[in-house]
C-alpha atoms as a PDB file:
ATOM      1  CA  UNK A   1      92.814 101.124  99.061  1.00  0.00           C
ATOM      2  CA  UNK A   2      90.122  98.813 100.814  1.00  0.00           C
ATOM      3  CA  UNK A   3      89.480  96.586 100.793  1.00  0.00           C
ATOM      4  CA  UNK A   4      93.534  95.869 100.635  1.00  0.00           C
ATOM      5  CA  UNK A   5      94.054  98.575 103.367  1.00  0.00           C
ATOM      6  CA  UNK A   6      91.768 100.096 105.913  1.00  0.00           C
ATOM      7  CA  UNK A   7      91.682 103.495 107.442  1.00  0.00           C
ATOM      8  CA  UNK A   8      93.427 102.628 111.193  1.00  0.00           C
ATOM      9  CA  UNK A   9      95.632 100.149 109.884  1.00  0.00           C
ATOM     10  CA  UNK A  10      99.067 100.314 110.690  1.00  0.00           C
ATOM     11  CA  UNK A  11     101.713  99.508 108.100  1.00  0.00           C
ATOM     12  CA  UNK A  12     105.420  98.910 107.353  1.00  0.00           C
ATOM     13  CA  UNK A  13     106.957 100.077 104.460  1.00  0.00           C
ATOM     14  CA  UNK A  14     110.364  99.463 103.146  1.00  0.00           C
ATOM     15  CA  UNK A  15     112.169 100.996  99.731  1.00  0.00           C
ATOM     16  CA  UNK A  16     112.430  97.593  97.423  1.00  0.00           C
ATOM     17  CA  UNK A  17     115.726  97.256  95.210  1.00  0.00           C
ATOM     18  CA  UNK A  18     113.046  97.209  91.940  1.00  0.00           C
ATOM     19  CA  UNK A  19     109.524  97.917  91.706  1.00  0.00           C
ATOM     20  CA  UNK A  20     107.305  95.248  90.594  1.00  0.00           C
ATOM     21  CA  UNK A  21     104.290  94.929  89.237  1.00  0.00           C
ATOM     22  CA  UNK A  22     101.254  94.358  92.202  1.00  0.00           C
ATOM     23  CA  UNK A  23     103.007  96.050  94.583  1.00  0.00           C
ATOM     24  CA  UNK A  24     101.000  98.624  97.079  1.00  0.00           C
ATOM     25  CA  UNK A  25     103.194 101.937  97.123  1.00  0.00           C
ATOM     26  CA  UNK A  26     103.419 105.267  99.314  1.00  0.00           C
ATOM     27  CA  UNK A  27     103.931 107.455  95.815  1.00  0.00           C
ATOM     28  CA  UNK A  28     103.909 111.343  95.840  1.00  0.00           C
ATOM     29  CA  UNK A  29     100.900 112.551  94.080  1.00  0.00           C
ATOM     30  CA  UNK A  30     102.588 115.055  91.341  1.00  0.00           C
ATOM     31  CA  UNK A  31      99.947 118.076  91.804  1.00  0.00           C
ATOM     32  CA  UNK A  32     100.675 117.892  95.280  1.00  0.00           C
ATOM     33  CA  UNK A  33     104.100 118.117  96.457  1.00  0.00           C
ATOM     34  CA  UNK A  34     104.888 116.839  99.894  1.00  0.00           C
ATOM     35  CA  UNK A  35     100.995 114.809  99.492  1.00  0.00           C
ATOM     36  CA  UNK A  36     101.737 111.051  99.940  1.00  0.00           C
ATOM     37  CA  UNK A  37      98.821 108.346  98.805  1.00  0.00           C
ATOM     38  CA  UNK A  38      98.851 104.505  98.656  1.00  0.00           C
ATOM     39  CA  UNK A  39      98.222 103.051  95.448  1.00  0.00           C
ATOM     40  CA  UNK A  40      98.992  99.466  93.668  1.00  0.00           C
ATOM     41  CA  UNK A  41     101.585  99.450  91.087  1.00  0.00           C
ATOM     42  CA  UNK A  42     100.111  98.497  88.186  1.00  0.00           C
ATOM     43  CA  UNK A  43     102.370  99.324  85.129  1.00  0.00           C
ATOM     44  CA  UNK A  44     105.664  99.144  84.595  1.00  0.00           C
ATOM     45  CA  UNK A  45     108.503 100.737  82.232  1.00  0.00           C
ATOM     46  CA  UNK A  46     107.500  99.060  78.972  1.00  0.00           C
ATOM     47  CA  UNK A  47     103.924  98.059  79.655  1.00  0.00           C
ATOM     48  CA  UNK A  48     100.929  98.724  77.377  1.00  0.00           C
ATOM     49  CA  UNK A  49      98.127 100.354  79.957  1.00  0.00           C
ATOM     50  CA  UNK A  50      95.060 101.154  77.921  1.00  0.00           C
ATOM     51  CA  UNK A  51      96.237 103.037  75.026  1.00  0.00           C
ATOM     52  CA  UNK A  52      99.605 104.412  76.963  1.00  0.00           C
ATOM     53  CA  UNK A  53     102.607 102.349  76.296  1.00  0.00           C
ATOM     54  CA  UNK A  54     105.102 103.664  79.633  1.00  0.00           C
ATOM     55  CA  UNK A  55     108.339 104.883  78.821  1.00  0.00           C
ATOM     56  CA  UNK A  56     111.968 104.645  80.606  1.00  0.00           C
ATOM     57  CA  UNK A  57     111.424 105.625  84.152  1.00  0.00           C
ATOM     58  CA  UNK A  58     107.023 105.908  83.788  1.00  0.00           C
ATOM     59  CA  UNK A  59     104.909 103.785  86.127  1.00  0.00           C
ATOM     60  CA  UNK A  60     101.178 103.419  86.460  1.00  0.00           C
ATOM     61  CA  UNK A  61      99.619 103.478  89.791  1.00  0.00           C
ATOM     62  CA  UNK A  62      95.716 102.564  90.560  1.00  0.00           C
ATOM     63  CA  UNK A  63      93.811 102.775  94.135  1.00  0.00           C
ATOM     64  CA  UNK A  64      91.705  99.554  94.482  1.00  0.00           C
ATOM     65  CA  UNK A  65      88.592 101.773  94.072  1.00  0.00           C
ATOM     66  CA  UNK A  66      87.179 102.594  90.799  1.00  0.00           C
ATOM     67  CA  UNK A  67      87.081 106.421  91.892  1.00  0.00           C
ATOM     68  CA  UNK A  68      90.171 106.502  92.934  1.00  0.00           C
ATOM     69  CA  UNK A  69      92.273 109.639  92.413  1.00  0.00           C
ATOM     70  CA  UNK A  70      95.763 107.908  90.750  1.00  0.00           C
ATOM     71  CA  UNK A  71      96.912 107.273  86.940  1.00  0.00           C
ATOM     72  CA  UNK A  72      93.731 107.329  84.825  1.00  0.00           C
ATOM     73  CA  UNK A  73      93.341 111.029  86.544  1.00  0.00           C
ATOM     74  CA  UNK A  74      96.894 112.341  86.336  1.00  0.00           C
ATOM     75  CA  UNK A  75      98.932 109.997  83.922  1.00  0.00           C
ATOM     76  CA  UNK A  76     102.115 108.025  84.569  1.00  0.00           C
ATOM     77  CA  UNK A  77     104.271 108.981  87.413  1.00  0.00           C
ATOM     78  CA  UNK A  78     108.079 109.103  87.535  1.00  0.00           C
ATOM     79  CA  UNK A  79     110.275 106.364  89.507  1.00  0.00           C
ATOM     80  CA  UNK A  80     111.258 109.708  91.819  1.00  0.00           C
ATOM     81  CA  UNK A  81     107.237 109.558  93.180  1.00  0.00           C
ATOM     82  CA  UNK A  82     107.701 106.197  94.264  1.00  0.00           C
ATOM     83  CA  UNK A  83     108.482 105.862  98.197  1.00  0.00           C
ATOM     84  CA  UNK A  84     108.105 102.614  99.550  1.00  0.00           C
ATOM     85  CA  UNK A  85     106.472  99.516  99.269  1.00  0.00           C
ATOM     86  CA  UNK A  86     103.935  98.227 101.598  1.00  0.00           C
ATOM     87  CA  UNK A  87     104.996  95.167 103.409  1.00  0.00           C
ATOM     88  CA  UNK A  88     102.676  94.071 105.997  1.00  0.00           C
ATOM     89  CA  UNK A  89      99.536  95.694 108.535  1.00  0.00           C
ATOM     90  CA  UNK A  90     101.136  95.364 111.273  1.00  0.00           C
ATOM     91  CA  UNK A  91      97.942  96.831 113.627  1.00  0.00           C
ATOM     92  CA  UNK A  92      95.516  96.313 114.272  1.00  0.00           C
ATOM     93  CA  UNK A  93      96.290  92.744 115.479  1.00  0.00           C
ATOM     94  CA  UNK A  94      93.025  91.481 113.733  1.00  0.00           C
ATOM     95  CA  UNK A  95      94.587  91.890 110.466  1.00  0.00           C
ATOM     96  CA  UNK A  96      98.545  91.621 110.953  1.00  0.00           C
ATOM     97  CA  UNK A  97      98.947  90.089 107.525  1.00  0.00           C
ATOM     98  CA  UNK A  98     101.506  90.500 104.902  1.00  0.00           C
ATOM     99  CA  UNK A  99     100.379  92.892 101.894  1.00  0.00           C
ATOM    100  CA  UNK A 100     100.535  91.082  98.253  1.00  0.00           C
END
């Protein structure tokens, strides 16, 4: 996820009431159970992403690199692979910062 999050960074998470669009998420990759990644959030129930138009429950998540192992790999994931929502790097102290 750089440059958004760095390996040594310390963050908190928290479980939001809904998930919204932009957010950076601990999701369960679904080849992999029990293997949690951070990804952004960037589909929703409803949205058109590419040629995919997501379904009840279907989200689309994306790392900040182009590489990236997420959605345009493995497809839409289910709400029930979303975790948390990153809030803020809380460590190191040269970037505490909130996470949008």
């Amino acid at each position: 996820m750089a440059p958004t999050l760095l390996p040594g960074d310390w963050c908190l998470v928290v479980t939001p009431r809904e998930w919204r669009r932009g957010d950076v998420v601990v999701a369960e990759h679904p080849g992999r159970p029990g293997y949690e990644m951070v990804k952004r959030l960037v589909g929703v129930p409803g949205d058109r992403v590419g040629d995919k138009r997501l379904g009840p429950g279907e989200y689309w998540i994306e790392g900040d690199h182009p590489s990236s192992t997420d959605s345009r790999a493995f497809g839409p994931v289910g709400i029930d692979a979303l975790r948390a929502r990153v809030l803020l790097i809380y460590g190191p102290q040269a970037r505490r910062r909130l996470v949008r």
